[in-house]
C-alpha atoms as a PDB file:
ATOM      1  CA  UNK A   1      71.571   9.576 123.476  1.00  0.00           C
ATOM      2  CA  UNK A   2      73.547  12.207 121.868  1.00  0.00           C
ATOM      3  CA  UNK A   3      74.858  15.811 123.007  1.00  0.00           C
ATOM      4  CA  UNK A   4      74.263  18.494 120.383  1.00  0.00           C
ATOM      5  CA  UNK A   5      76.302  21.501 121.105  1.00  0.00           C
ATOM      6  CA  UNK A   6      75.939  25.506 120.657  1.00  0.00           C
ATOM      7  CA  UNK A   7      78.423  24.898 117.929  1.00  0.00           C
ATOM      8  CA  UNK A   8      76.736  22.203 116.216  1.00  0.00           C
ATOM      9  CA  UNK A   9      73.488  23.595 116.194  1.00  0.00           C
ATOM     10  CA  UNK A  10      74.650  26.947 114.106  1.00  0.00           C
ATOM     11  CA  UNK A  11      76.623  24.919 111.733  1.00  0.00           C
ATOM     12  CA  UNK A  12      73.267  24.068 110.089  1.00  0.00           C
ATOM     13  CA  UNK A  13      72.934  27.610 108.920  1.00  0.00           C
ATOM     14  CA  UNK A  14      69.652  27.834 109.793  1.00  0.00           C
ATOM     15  CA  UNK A  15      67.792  30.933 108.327  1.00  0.00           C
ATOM     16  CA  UNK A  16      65.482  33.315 110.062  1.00  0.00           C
ATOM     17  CA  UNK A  17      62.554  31.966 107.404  1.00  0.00           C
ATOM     18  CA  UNK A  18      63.048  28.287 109.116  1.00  0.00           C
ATOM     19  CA  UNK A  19      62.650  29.487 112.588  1.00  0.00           C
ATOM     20  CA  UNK A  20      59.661  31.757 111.528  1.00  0.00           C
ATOM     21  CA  UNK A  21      58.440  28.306 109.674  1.00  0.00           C
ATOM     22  CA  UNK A  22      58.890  26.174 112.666  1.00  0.00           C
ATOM     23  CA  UNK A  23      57.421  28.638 115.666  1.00  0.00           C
ATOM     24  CA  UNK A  24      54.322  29.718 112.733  1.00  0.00           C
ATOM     25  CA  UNK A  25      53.751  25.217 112.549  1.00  0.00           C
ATOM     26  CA  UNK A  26      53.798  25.079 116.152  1.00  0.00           C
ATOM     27  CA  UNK A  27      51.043  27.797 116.836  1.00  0.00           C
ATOM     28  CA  UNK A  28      48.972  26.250 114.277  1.00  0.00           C
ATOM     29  CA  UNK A  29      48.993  22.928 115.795  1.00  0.00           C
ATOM     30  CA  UNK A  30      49.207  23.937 119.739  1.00  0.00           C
ATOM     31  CA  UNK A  31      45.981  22.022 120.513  1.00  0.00           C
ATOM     32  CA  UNK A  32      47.461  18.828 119.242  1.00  0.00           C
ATOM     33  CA  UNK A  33      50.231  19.264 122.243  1.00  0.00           C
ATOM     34  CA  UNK A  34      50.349  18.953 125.368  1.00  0.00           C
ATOM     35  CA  UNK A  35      51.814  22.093 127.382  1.00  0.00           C
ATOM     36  CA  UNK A  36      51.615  22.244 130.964  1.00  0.00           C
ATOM     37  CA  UNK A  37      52.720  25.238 133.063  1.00  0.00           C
ATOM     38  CA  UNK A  38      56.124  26.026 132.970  1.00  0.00           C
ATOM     39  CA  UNK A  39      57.607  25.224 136.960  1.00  0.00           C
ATOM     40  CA  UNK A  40      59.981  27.536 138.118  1.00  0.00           C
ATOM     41  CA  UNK A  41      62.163  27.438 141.569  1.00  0.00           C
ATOM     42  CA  UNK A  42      64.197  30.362 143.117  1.00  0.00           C
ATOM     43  CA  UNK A  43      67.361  29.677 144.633  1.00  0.00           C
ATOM     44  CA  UNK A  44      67.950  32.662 145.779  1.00  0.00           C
ATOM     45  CA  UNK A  45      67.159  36.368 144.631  1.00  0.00           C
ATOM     46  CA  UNK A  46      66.484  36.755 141.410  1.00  0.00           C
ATOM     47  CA  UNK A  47      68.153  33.395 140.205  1.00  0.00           C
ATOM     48  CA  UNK A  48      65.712  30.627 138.921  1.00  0.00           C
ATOM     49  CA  UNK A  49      65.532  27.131 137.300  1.00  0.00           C
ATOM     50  CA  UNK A  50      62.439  26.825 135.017  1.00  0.00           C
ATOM     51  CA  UNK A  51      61.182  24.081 133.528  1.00  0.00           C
ATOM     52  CA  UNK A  52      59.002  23.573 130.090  1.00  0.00           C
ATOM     53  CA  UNK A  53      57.798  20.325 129.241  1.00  0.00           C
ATOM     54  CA  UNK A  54      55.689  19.373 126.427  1.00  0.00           C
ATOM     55  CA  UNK A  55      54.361  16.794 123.951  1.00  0.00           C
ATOM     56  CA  UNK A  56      55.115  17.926 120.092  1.00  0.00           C
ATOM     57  CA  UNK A  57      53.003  18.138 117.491  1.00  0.00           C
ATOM     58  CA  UNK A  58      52.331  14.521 116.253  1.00  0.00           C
ATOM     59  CA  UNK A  59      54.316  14.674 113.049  1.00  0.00           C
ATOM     60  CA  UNK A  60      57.301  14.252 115.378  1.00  0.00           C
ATOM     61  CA  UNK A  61      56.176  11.727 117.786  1.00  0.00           C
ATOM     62  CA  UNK A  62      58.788  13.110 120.433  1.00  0.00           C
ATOM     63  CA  UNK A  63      58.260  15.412 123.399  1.00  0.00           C
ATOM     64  CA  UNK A  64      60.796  17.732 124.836  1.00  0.00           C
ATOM     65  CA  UNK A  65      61.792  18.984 128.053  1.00  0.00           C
ATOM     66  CA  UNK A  66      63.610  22.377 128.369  1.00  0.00           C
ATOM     67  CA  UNK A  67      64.928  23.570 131.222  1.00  0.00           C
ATOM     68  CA  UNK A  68      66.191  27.571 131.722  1.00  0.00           C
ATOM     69  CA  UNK A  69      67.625  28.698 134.117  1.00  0.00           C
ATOM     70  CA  UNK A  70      69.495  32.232 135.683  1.00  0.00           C
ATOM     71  CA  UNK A  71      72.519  32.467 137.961  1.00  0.00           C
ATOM     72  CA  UNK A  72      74.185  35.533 138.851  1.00  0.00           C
ATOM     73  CA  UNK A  73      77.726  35.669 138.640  1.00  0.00           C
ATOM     74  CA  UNK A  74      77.657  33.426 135.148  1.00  0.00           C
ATOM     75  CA  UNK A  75      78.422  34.590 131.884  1.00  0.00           C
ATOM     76  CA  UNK A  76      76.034  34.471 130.163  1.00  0.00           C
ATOM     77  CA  UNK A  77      73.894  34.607 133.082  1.00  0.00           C
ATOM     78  CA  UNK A  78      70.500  32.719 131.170  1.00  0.00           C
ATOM     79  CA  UNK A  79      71.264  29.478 129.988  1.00  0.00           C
ATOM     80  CA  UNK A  80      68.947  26.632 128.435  1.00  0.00           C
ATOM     81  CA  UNK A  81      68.977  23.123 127.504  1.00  0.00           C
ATOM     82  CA  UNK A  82      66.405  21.120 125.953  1.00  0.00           C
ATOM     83  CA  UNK A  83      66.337  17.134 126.307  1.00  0.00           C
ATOM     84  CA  UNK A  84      64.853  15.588 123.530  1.00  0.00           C
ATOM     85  CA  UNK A  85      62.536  12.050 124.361  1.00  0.00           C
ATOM     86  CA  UNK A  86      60.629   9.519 122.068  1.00  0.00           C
ATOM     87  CA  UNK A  87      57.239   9.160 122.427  1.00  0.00           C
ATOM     88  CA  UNK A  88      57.112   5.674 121.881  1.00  0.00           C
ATOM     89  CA  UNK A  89      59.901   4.233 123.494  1.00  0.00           C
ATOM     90  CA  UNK A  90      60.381   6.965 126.086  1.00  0.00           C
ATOM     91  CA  UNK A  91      64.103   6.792 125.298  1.00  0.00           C
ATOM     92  CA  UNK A  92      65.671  10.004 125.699  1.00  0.00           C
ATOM     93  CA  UNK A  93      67.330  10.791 122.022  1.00  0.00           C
ATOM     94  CA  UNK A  94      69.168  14.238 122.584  1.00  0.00           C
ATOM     95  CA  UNK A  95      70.525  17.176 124.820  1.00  0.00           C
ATOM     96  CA  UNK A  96      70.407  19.732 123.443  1.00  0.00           C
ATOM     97  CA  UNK A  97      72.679  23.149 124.217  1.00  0.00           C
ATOM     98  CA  UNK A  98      69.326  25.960 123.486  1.00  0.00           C
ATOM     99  CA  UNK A  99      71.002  29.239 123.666  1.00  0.00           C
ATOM    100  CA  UNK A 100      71.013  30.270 119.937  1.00  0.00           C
ATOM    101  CA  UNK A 101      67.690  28.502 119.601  1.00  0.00           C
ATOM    102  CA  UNK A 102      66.004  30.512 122.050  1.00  0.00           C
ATOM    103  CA  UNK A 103      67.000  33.739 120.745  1.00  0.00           C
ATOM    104  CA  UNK A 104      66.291  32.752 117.109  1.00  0.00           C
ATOM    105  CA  UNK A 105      62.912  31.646 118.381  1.00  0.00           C
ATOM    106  CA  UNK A 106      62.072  34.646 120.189  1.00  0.00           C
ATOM    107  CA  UNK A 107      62.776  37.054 117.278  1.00  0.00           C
ATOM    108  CA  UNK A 108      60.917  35.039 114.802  1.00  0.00           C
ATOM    109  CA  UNK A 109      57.560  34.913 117.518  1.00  0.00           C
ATOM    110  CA  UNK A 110      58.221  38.486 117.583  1.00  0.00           C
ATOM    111  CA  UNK A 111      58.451  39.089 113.840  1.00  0.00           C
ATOM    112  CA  UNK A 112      55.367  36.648 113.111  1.00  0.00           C
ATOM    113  CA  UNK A 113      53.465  38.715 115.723  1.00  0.00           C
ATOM    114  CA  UNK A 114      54.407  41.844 113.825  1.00  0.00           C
ATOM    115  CA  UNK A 115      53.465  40.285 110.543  1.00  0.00           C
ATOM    116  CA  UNK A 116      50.384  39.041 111.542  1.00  0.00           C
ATOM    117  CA  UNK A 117      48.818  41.984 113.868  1.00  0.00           C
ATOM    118  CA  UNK A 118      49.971  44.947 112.028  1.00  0.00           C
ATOM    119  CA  UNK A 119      47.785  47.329 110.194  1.00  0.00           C
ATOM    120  CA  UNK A 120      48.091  47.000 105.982  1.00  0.00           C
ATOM    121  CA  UNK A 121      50.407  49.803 106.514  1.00  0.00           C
ATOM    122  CA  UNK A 122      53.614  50.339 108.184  1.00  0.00           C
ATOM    123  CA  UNK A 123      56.684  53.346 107.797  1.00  0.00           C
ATOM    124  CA  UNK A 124      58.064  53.209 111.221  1.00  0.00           C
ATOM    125  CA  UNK A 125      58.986  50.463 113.724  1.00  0.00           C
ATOM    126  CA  UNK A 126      60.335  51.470 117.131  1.00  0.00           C
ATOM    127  CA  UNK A 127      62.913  49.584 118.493  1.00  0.00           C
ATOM    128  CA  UNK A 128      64.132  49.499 122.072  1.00  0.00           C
ATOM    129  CA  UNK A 129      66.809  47.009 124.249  1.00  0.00           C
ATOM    130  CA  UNK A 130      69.208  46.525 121.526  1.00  0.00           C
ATOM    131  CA  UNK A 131      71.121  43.184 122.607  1.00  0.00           C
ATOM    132  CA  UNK A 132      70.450  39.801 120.615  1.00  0.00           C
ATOM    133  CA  UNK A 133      66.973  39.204 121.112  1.00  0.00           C
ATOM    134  CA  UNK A 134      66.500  42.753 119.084  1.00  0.00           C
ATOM    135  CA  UNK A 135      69.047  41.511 116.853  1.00  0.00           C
ATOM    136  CA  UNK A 136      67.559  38.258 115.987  1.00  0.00           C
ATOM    137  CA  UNK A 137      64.025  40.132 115.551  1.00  0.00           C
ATOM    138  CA  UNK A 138      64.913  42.597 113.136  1.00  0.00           C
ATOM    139  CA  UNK A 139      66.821  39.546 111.204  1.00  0.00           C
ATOM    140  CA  UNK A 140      63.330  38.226 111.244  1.00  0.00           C
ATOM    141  CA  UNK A 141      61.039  41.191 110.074  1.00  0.00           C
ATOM    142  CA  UNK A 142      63.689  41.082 107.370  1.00  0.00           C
ATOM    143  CA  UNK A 143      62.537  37.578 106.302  1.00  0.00           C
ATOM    144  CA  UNK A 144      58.768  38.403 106.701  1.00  0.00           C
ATOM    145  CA  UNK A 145      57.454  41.997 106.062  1.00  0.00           C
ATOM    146  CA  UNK A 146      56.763  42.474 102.631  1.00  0.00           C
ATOM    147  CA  UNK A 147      59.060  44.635 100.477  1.00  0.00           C
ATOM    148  CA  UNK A 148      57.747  48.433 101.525  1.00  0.00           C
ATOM    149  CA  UNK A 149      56.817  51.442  99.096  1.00  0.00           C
ATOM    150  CA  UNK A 150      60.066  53.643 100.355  1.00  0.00           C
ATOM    151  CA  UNK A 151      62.376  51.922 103.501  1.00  0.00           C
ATOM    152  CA  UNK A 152      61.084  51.153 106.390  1.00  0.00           C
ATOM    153  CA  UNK A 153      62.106  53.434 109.128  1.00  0.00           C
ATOM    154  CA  UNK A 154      63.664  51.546 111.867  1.00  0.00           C
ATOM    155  CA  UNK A 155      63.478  54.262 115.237  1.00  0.00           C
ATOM    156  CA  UNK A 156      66.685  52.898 117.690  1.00  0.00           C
ATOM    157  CA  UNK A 157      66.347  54.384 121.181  1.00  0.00           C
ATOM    158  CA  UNK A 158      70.031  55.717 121.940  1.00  0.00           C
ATOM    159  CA  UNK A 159      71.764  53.696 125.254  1.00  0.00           C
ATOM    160  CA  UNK A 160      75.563  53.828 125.166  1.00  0.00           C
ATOM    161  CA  UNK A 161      76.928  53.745 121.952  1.00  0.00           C
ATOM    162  CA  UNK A 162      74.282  49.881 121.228  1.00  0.00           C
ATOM    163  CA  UNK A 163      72.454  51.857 118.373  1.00  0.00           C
ATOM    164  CA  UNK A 164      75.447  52.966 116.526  1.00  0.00           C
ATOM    165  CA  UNK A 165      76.797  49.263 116.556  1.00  0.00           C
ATOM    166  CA  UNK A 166      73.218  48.019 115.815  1.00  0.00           C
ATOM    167  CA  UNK A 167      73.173  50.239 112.518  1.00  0.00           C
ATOM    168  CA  UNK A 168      76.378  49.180 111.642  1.00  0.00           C
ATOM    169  CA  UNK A 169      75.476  45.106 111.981  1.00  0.00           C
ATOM    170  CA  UNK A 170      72.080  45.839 109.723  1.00  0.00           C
ATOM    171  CA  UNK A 171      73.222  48.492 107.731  1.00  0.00           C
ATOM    172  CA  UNK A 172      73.036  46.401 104.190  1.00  0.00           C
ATOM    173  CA  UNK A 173      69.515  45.503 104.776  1.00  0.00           C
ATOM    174  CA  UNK A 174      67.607  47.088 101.860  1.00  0.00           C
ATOM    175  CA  UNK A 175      64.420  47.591 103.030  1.00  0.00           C
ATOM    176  CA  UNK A 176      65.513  49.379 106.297  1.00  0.00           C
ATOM    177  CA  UNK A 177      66.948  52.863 107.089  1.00  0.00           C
ATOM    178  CA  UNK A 178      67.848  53.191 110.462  1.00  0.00           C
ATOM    179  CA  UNK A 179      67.451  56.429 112.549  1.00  0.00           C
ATOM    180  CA  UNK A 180      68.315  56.718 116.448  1.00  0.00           C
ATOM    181  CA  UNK A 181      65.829  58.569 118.961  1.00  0.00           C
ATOM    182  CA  UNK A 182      67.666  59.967 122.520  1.00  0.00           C
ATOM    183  CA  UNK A 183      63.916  59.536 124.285  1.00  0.00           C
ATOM    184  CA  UNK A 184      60.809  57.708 124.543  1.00  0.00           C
ATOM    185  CA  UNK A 185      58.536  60.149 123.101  1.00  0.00           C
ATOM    186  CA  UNK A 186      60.505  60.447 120.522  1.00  0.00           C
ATOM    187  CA  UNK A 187      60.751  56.908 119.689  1.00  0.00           C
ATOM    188  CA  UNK A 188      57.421  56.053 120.004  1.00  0.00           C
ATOM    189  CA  UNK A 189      55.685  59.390 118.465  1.00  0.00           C
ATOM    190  CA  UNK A 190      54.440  58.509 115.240  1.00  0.00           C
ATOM    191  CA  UNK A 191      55.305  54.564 115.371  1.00  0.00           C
ATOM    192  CA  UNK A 192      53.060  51.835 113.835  1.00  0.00           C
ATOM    193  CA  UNK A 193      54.716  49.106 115.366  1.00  0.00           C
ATOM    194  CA  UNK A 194      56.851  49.571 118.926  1.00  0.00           C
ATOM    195  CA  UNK A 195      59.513  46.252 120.066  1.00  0.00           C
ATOM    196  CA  UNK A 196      60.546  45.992 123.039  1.00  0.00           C
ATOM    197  CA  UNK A 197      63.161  43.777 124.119  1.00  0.00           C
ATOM    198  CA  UNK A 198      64.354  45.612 127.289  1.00  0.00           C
ATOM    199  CA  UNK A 199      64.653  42.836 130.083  1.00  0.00           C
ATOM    200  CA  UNK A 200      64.253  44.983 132.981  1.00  0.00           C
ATOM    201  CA  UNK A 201      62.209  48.443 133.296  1.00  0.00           C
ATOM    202  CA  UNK A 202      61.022  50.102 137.120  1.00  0.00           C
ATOM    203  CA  UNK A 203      57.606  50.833 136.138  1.00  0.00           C
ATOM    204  CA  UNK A 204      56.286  51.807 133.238  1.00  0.00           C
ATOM    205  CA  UNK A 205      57.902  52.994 130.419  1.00  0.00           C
ATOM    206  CA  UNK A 206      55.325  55.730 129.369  1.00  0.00           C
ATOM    207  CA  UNK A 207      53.014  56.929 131.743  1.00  0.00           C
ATOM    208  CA  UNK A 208      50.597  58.515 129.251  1.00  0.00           C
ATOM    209  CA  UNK A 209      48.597  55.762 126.916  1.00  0.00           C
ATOM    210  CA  UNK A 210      48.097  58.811 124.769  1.00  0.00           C
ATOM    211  CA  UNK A 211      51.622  58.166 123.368  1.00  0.00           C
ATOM    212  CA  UNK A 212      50.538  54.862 121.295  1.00  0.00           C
ATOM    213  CA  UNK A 213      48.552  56.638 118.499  1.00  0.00           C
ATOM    214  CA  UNK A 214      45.666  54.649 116.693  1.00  0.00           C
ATOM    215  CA  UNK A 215      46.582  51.407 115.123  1.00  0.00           C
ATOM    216  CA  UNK A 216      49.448  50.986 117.011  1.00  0.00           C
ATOM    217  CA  UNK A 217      50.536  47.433 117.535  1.00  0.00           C
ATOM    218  CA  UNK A 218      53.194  47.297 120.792  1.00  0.00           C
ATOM    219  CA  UNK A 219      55.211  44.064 120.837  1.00  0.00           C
ATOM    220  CA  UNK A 220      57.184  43.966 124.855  1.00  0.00           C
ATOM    221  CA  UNK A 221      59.114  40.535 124.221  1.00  0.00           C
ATOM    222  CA  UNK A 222      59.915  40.690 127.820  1.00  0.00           C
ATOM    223  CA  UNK A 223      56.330  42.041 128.936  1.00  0.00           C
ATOM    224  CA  UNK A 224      58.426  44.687 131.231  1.00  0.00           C
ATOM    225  CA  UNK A 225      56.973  48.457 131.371  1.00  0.00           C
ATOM    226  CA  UNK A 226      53.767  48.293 129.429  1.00  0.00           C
ATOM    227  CA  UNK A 227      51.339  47.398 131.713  1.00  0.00           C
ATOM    228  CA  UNK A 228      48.943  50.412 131.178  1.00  0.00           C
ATOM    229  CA  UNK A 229      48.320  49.110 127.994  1.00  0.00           C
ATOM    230  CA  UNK A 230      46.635  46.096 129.237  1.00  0.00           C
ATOM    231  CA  UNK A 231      43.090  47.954 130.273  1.00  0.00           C
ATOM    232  CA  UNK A 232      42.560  50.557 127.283  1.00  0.00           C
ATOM    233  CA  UNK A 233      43.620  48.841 124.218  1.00  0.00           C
ATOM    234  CA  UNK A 234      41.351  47.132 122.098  1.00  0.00           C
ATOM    235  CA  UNK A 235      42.811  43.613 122.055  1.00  0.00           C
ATOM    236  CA  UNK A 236      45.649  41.961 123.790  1.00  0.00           C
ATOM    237  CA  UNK A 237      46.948  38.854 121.610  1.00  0.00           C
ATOM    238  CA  UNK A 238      49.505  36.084 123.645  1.00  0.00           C
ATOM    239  CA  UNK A 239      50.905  33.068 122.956  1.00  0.00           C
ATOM    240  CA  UNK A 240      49.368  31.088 125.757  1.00  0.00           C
ATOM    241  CA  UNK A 241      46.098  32.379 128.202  1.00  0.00           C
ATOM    242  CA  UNK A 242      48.027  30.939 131.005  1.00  0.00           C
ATOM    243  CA  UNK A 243      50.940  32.817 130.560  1.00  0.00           C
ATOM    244  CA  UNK A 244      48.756  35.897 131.021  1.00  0.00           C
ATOM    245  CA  UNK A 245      45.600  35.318 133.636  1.00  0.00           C
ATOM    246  CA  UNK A 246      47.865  36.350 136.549  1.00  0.00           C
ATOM    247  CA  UNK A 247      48.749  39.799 134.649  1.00  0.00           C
ATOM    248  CA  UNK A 248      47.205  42.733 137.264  1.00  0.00           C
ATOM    249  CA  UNK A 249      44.674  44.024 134.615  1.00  0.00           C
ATOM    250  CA  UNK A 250      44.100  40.596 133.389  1.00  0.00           C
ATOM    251  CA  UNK A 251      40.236  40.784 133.930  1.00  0.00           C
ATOM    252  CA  UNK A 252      40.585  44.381 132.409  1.00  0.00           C
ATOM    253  CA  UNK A 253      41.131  43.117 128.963  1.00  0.00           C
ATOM    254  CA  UNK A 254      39.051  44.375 126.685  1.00  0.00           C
ATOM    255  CA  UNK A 255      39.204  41.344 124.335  1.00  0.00           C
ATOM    256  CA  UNK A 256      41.653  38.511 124.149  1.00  0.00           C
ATOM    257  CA  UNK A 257      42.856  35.772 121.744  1.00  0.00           C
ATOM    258  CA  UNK A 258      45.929  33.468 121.196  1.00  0.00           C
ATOM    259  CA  UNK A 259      47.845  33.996 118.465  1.00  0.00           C
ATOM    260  CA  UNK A 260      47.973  30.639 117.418  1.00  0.00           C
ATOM    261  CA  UNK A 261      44.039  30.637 117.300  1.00  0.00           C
ATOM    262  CA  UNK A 262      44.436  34.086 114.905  1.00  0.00           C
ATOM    263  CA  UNK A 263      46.776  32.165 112.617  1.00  0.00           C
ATOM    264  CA  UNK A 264      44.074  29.346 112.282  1.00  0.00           C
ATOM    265  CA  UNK A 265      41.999  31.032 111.286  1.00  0.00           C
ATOM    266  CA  UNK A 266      39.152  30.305 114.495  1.00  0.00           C
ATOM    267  CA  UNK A 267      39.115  34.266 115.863  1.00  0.00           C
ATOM    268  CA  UNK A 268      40.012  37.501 114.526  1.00  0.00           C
ATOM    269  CA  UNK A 269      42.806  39.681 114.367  1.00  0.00           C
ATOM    270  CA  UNK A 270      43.236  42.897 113.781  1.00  0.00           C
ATOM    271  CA  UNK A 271      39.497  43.960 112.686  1.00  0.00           C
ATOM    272  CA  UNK A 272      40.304  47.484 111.592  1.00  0.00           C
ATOM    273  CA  UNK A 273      43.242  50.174 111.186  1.00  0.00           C
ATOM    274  CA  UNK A 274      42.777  51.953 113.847  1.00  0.00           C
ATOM    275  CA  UNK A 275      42.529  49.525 116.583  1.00  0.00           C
ATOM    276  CA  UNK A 276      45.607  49.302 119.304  1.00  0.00           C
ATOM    277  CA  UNK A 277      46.928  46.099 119.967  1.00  0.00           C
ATOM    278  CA  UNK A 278      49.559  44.883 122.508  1.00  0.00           C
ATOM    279  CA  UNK A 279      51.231  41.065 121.759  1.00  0.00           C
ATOM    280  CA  UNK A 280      52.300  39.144 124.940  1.00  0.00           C
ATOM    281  CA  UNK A 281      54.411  35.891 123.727  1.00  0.00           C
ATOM    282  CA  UNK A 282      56.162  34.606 127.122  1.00  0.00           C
ATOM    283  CA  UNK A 283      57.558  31.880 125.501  1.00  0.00           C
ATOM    284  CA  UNK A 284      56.511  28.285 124.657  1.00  0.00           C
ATOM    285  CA  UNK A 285      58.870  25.226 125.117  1.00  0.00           C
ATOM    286  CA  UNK A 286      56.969  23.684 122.713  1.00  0.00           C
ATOM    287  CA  UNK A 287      58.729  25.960 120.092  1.00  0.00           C
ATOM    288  CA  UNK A 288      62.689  24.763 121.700  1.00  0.00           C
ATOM    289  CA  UNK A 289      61.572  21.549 121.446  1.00  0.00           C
ATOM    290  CA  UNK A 290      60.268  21.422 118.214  1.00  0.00           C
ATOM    291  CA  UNK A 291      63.161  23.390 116.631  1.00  0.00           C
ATOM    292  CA  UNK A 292      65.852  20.983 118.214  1.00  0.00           C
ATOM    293  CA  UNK A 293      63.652  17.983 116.757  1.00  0.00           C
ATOM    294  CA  UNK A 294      64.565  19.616 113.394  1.00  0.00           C
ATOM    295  CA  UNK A 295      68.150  19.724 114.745  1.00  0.00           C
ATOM    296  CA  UNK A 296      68.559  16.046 115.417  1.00  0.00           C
ATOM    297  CA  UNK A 297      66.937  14.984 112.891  1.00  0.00           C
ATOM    298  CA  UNK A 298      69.471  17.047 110.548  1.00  0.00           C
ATOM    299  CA  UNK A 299      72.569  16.468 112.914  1.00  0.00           C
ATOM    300  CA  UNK A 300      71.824  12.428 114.181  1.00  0.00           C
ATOM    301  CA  UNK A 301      73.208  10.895 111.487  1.00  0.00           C
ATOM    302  CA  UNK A 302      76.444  12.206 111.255  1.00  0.00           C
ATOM    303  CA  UNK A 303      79.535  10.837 114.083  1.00  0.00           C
ATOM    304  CA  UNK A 304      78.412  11.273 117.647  1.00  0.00           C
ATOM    305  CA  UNK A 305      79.773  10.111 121.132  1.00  0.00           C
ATOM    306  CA  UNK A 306      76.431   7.632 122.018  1.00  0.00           C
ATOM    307  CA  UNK A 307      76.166   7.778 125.926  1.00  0.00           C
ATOM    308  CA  UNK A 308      74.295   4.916 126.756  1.00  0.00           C
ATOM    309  CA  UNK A 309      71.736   5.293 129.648  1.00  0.00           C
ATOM    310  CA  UNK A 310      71.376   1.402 131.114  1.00  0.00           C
ATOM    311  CA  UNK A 311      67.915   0.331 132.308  1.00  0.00           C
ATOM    312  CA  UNK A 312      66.576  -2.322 133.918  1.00  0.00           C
ATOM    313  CA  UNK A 313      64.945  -4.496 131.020  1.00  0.00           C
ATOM    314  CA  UNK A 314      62.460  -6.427 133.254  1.00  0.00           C
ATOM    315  CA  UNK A 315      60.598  -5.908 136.595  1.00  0.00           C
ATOM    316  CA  UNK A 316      62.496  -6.328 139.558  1.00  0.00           C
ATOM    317  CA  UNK A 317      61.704  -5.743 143.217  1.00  0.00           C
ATOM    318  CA  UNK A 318      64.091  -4.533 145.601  1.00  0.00           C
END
């Protein structure tokens, strides 16, 4: 068994097309894995330790366990790790430091969501809660959206001085002009496609539904402060139906399909221009896991401190 760290894992150079590749593979192939509910415990308050197994596609023959969890007082707070198992021997192959995978991930779910759920045409995507997971989705969209007729307009919702150093990080992206709104209504008014990656919000963010205009497709990455959405849009899209039945308006939805069913092919997505869509993607291990499986396999050959975990290689009885 090996230990890949943080370090390790970014000196692969890994570009936002191969995460978008991997997490776009994984949907596709979902019903060939095994994903039970993720198990999370709560220390105290709002600290937790959640666990995601799963069984990866079978090109891989591994399956992968990841475990997140939150502690107050730590910096950074979040922090993941994914062990890494053969099927057939059961012999655990990696640990795996997740951080930078999880963000990547996140942002390319995001910007495949976006890609595949938008209407044919899009000038403006709103973009609030400007910290990495924004950051690694507008490194995605990059990757993805075609190139546009004039620049998209990228709408930044103004908190400290996060837009002006968000503009400055993306500023030599050609397709993109960047433009900074000091409230909701003005960030959302005229949007075609609205990000959220705020990871905290008391209530909702807009209380009038009237806000999203027709065609609208509203992407909350952390599923905070758009619950209103849930009963009058036409079509709420996840990553998962479990992640969503225990949503309040759950049995409100007007229709409802997995993304990675869309991407097959087996149901619809967006059906016409003018239909509003909201995208719930809680997260899948199954996307950690597979991603690090492209790590080791790119990163086990080279020098590694093997720490040998001794079994028992018979039946004994105690």
């Amino acid at each position: 068994m090996i230990v890949i760290q943080d370090e390790e894992v970014r000196s692969l150079g890994l570009k936002p097309a191969d995460f978008i590749s991997a997490v776009r593979h994984c949907f596709v192939h979902k019903p060939e894995c095994q994903l039970p509910p993720k198990m999370s415990v709560h220390p105290k308050n709002d600290d937790f330790i959640t666990t995601m197994p799963c069984l990866l596609p079978t090109d891989t023959s591994r399956f992968g366990v990841k475990v997140v969890s939150r502690a107050k007082g730590r910096v950074p707070a979040l922090k993941s790790d994914t062990f890494l198992y053969d099927v057939e021997s059961g012999g655990l192959l990696a640990v795996v430091d997740s951080d930078y995978v999880t963000t990547m991930r996140t942002g390319a779910v995001a910007a495949l969501a976006v890609e595949t759920l938008k209407k044919s045409t899009v000038r403006k995507i709103a973009l609030m809660g400007l910290g990495n997971t924004a950051r690694a989705t507008v490194m995605c969209l990059s990757s993805i959206l075609p190139p546009p007729e004039d620049k998209y307009e990228v709408s930044l919702l103004r908190y400290k001085d996060q837009a002006d150093l968000f503009i400055e990080a993306f500023d030599s992206l050609n397709d993109f002009h960047f433009t900074i709104a000091d409230n909701v209504t003005d960030l959302f008014g005229d949007a075609d496609v609205i990000i959220s990656c705020i990871t905290q919000a008391d209530g909702l963010i807009a209380d009038d539904v009237g806000i999203f205009k027709p065609g609208v497709l509203v992407v909350p990455v952390h599923t905070r402060g758009f619950q209103n959405c849930d009963p009058v849009f036409d079509k709420v899209v996840c990553d998962d139906v479990g992640h969503v039945r225990g949503f309040k308006h759950f049995n409100e939805f007007k229709n409802l399909a997995e993304l990675g069913d869309i991407l097959r092919g087996d149901m619809p997505g967006r059906t016409c221009e003018e239909e509003r869509i909201v995208d719930y993607n809680i997260g899948l291990g199954l996307h950690d896991a597979y991603i690090c499986s492209m790590v080791y396999d790119a990163v086990a050959s080279r020098p590694h401190e093997n720490i040998g975990l001794v079994h028992n290689s018979h039946k004994y009885i105690i």
